[in-house]
PDB file of N, CA and C in Angstrom:
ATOM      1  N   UNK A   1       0.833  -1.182   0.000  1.00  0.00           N
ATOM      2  CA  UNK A   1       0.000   0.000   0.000  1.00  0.00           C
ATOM      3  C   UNK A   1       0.876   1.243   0.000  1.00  0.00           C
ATOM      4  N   UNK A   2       0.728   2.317  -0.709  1.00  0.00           N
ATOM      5  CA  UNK A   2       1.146   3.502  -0.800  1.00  0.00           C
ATOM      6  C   UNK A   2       0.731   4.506   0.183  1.00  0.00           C
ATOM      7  N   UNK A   3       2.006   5.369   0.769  1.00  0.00           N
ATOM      8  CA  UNK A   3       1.337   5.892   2.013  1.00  0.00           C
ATOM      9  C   UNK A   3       1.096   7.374   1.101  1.00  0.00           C
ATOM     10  N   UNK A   4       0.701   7.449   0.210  1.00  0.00           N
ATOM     11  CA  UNK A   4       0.390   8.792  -0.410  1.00  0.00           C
ATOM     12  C   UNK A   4      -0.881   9.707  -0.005  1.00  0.00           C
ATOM     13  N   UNK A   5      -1.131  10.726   0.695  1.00  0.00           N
ATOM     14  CA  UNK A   5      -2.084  11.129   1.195  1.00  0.00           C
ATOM     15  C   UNK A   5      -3.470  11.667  -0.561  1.00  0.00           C
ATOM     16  N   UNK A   6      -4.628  10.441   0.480  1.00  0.00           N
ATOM     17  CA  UNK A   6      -5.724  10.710  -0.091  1.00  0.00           C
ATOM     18  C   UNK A   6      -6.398  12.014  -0.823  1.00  0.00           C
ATOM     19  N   UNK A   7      -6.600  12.334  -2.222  1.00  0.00           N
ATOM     20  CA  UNK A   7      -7.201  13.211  -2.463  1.00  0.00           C
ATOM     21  C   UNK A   7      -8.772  13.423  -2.112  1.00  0.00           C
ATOM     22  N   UNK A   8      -8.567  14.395  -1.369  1.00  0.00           N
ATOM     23  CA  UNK A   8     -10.172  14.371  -0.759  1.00  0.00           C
ATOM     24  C   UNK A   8     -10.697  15.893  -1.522  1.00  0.00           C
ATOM     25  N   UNK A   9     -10.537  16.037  -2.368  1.00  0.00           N
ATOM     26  CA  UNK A   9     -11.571  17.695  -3.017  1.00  0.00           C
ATOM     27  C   UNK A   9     -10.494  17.877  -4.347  1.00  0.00           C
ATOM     28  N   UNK A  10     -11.055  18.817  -5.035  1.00  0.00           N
ATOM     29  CA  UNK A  10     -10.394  19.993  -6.171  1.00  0.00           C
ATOM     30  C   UNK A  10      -9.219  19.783  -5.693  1.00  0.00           C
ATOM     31  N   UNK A  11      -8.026  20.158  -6.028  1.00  0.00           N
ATOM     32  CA  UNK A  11      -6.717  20.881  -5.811  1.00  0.00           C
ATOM     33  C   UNK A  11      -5.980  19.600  -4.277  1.00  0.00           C
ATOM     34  N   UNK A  12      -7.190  18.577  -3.636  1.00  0.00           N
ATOM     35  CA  UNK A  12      -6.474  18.227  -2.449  1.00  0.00           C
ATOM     36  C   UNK A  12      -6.913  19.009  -1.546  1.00  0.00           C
ATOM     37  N   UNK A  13      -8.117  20.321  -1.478  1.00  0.00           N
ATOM     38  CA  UNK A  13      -8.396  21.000  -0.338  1.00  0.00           C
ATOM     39  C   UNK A  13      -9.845  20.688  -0.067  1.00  0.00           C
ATOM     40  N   UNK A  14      -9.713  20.379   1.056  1.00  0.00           N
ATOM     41  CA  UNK A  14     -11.083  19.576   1.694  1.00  0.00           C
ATOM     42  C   UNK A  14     -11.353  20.887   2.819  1.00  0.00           C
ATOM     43  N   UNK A  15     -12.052  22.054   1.831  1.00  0.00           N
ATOM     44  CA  UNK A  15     -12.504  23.230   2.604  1.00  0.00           C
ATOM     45  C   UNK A  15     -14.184  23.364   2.234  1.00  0.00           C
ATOM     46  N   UNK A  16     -14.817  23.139   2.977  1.00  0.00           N
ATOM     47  CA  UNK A  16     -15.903  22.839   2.952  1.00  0.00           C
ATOM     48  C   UNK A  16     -16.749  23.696   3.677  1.00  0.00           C
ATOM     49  N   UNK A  17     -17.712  24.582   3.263  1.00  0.00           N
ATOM     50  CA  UNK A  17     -18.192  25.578   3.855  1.00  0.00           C
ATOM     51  C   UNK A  17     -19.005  25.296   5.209  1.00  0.00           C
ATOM     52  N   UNK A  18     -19.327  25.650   6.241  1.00  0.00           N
ATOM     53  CA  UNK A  18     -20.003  24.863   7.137  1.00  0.00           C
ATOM     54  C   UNK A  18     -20.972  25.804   7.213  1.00  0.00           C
ATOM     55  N   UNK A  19     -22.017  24.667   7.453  1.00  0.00           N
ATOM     56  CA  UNK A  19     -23.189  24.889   7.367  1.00  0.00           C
ATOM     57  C   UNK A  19     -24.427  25.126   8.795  1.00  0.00           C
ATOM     58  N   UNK A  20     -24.821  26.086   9.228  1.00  0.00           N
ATOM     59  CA  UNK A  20     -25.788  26.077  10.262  1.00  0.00           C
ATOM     60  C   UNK A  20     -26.948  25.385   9.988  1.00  0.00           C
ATOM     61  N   UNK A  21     -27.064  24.690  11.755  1.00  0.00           N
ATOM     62  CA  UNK A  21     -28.184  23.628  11.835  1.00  0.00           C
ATOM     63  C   UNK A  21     -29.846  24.157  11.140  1.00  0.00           C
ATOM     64  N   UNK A  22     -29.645  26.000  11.211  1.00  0.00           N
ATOM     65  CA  UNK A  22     -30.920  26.360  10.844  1.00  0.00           C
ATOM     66  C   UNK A  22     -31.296  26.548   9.302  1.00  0.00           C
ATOM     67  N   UNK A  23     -29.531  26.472   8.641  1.00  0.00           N
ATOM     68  CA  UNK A  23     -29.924  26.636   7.172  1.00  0.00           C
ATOM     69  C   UNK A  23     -30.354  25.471   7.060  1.00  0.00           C
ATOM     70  N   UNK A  24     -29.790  24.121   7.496  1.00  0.00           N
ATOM     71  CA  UNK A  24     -29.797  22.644   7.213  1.00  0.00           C
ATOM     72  C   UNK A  24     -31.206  22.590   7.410  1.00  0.00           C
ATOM     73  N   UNK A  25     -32.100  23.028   8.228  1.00  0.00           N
ATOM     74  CA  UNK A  25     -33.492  22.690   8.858  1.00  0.00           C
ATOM     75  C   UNK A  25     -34.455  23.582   8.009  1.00  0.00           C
ATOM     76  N   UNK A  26     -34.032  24.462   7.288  1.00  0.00           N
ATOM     77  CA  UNK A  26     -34.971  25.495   6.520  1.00  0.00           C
ATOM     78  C   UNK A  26     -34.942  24.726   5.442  1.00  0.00           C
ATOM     79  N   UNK A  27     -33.738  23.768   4.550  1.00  0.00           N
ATOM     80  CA  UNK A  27     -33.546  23.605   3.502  1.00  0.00           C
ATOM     81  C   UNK A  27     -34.452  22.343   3.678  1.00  0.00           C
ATOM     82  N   UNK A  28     -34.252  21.517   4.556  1.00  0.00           N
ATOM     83  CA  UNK A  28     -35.061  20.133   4.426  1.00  0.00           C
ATOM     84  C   UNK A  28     -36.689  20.739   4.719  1.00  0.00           C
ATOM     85  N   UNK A  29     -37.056  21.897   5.341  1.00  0.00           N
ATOM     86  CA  UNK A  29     -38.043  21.910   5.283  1.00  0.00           C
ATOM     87  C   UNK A  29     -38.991  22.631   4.071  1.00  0.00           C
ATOM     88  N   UNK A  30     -38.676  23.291   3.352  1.00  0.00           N
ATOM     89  CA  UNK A  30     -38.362  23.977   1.899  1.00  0.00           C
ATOM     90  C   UNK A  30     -38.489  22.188   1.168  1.00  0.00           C
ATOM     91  N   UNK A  31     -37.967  21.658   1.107  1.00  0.00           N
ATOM     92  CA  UNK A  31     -37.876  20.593  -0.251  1.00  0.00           C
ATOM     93  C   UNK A  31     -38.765  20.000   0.525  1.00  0.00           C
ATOM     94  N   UNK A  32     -39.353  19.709   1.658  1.00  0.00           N
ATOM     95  CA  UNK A  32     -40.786  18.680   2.328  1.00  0.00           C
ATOM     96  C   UNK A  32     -41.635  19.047   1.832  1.00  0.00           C
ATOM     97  N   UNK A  33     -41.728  20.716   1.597  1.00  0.00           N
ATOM     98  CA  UNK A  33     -43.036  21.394   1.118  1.00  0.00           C
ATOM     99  C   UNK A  33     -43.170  21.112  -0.463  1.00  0.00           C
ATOM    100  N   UNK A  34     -42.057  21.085  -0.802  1.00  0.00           N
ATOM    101  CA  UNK A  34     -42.380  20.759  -2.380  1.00  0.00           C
ATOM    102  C   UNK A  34     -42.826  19.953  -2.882  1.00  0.00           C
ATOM    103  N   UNK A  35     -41.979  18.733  -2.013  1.00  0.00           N
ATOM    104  CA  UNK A  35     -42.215  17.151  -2.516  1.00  0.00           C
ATOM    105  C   UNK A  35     -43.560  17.357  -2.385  1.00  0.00           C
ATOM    106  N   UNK A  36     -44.376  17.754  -1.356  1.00  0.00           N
ATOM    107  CA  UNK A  36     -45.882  17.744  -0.782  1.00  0.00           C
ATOM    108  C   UNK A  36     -46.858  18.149  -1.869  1.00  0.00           C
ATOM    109  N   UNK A  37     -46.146  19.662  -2.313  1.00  0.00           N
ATOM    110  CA  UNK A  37     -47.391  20.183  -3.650  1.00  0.00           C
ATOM    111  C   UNK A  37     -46.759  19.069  -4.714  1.00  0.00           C
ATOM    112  N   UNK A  38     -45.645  18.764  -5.279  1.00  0.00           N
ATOM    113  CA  UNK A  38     -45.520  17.571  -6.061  1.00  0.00           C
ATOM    114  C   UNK A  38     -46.579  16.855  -5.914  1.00  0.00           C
ATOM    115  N   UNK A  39     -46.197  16.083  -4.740  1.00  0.00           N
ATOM    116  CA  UNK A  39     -46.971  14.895  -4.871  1.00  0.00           C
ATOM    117  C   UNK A  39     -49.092  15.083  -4.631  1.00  0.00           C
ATOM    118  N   UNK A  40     -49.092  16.042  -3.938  1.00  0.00           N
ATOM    119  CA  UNK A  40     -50.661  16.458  -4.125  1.00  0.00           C
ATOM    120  C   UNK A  40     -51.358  16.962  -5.656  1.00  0.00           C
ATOM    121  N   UNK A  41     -50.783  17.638  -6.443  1.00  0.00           N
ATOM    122  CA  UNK A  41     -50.772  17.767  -7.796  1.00  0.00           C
ATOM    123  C   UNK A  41     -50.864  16.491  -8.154  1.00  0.00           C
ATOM    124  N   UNK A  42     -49.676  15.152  -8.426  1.00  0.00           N
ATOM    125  CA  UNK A  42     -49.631  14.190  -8.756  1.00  0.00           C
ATOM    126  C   UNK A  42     -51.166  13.483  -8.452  1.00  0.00           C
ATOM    127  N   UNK A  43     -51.257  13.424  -6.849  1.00  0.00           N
ATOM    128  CA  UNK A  43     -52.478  12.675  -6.794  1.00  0.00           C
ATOM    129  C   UNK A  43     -53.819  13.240  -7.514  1.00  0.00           C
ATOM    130  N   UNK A  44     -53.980  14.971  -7.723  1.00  0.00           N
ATOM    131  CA  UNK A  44     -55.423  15.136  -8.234  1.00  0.00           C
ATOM    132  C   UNK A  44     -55.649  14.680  -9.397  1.00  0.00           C
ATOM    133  N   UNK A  45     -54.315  14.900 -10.086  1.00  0.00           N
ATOM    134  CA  UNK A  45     -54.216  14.901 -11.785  1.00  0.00           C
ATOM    135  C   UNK A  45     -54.523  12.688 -11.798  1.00  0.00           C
ATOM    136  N   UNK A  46     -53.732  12.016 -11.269  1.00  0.00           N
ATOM    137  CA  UNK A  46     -53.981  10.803 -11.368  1.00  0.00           C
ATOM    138  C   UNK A  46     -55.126   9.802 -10.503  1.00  0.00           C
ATOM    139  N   UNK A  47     -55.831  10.562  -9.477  1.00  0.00           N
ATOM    140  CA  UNK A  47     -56.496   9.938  -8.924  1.00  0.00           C
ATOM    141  C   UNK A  47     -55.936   8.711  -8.026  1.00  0.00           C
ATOM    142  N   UNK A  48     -54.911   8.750  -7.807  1.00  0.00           N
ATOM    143  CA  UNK A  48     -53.941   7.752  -6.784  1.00  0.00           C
ATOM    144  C   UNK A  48     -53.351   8.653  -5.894  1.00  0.00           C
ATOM    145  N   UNK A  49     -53.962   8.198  -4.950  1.00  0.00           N
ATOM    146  CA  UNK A  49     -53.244   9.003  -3.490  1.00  0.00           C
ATOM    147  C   UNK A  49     -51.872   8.585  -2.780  1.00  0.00           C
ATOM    148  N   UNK A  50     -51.004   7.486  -3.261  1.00  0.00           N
ATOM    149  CA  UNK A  50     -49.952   7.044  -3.090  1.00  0.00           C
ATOM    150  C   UNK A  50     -49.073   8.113  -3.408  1.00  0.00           C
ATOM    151  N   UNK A  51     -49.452   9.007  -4.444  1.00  0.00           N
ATOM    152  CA  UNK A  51     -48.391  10.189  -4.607  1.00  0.00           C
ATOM    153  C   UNK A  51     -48.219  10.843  -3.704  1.00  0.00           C
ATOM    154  N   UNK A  52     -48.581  11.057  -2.740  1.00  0.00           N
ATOM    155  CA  UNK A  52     -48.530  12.072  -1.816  1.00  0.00           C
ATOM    156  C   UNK A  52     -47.518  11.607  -0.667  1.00  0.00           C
ATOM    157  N   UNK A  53     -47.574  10.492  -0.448  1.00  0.00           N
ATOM    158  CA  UNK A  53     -46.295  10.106   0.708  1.00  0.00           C
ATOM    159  C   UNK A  53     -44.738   9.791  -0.453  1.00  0.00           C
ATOM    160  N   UNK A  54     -45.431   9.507  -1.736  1.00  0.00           N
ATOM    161  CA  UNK A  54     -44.077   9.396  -2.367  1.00  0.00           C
ATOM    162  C   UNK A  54     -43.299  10.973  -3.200  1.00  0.00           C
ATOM    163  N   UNK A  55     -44.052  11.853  -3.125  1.00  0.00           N
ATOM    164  CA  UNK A  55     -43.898  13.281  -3.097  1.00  0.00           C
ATOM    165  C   UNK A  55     -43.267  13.837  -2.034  1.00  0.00           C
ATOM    166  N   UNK A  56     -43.664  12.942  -0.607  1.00  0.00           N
ATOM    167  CA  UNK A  56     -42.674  13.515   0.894  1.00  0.00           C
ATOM    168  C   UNK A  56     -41.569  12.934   0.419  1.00  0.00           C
ATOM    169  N   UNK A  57     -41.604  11.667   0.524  1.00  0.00           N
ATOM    170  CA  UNK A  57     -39.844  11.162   0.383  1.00  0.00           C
ATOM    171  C   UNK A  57     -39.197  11.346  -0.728  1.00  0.00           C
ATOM    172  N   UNK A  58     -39.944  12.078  -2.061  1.00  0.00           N
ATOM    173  CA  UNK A  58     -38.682  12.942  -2.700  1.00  0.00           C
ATOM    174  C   UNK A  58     -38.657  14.026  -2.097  1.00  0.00           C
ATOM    175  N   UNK A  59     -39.327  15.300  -1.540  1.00  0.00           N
ATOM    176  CA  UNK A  59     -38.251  15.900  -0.910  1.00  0.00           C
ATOM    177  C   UNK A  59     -37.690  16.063  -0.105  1.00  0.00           C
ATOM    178  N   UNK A  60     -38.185  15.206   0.904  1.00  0.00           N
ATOM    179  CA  UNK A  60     -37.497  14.501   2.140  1.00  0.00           C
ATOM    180  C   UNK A  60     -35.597  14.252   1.809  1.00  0.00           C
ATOM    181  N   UNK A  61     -35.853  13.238   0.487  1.00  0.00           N
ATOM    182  CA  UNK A  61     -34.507  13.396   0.245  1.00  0.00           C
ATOM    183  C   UNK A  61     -33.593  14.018  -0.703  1.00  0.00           C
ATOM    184  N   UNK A  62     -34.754  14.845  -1.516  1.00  0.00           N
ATOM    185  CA  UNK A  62     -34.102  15.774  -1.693  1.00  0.00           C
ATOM    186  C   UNK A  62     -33.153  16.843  -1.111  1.00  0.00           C
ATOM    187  N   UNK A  63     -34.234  17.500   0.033  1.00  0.00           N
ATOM    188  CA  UNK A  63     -33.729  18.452   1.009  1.00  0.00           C
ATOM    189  C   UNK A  63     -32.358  17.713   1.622  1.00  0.00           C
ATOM    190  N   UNK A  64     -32.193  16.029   1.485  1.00  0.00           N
ATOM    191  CA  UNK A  64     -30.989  15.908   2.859  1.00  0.00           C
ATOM    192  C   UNK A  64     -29.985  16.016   1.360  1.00  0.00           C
ATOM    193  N   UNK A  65     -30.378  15.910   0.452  1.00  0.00           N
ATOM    194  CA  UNK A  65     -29.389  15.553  -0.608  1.00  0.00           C
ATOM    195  C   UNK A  65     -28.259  17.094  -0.642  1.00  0.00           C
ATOM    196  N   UNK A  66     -29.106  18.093  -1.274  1.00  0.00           N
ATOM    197  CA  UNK A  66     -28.797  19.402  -1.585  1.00  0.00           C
ATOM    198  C   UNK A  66     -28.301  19.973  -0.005  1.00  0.00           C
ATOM    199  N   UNK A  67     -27.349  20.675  -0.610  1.00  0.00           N
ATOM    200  CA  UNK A  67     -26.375  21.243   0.211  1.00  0.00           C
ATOM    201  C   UNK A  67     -26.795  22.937   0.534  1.00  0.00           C
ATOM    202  N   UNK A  68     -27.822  23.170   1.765  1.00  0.00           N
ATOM    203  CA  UNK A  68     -28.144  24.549   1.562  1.00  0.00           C
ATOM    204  C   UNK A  68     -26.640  25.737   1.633  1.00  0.00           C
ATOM    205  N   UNK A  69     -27.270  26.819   1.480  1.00  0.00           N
ATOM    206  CA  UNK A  69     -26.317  28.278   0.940  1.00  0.00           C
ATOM    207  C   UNK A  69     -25.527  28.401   2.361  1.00  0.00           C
ATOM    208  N   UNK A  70     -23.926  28.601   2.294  1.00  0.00           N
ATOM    209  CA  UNK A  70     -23.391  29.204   3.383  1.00  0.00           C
ATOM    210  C   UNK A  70     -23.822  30.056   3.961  1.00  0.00           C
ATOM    211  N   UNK A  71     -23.371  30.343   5.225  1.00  0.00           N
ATOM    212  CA  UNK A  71     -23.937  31.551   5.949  1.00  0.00           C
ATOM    213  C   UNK A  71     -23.197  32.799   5.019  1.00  0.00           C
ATOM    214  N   UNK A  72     -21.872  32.708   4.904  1.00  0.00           N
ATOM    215  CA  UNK A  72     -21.128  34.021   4.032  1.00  0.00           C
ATOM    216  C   UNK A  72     -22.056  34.437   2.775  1.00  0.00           C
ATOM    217  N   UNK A  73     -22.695  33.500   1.719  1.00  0.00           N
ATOM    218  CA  UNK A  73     -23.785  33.870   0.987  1.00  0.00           C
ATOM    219  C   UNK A  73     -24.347  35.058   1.210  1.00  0.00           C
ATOM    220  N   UNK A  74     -25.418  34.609   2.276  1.00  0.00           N
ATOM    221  CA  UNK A  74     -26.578  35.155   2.685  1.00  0.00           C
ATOM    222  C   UNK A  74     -26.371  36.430   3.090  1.00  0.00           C
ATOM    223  N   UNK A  75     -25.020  36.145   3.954  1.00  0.00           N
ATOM    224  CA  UNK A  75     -24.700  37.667   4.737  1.00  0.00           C
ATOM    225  C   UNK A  75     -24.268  38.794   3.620  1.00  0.00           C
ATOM    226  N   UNK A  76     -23.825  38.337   2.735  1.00  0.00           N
ATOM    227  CA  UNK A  76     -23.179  39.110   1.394  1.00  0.00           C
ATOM    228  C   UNK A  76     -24.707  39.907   0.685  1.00  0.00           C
ATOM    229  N   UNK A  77     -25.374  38.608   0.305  1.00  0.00           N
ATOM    230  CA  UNK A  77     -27.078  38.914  -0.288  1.00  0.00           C
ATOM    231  C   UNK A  77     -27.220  40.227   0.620  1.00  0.00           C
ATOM    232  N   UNK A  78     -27.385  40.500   1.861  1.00  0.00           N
ATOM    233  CA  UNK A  78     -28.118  41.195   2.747  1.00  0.00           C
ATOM    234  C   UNK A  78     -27.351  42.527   3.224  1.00  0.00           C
ATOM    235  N   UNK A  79     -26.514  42.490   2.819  1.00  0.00           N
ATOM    236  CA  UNK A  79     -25.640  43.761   2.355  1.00  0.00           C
ATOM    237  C   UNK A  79     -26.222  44.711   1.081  1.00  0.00           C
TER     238      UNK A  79
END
């Protein structure tokens, strides 16, 4: 085995913006609401109400998927 240190990012820099628990909790709750009109749309238009819990768990995992906006973002936006 090669003791060559692991590339972990771009360039080898594993700088990763960190993220607050409240952006993390706005963002999953933002993509719950969507999946929700998704999947409620889905059910009127098809008459199957199964869309609607499978509308939560896309954005259920959507929201954990997507990586919400740094705090530096926002603070920049609000300037």
């Amino acid at each position: 085995m090669s003791k060559k240190p692991v590339n972990s990012g771009r360039n080898g820099k594993n700088s990763k913006p960190e993220v607050s628990p409240e952006a993390r909790r706005k963002q999953i709750i933002v993509a719950l609401i969507m999946g929700a009109v998704m999947g409620l749309i889905l059910s009127l238009l098809t008459q199957f109400w199964l869309w609607l819990p499978a509308g939560l768990a896309m954005g259920l995992a959507t929201g954990a998927i997507m990586r919400p906006p740094a705090d530096e973002d926002t603070n920049k936006r609000r300037k």
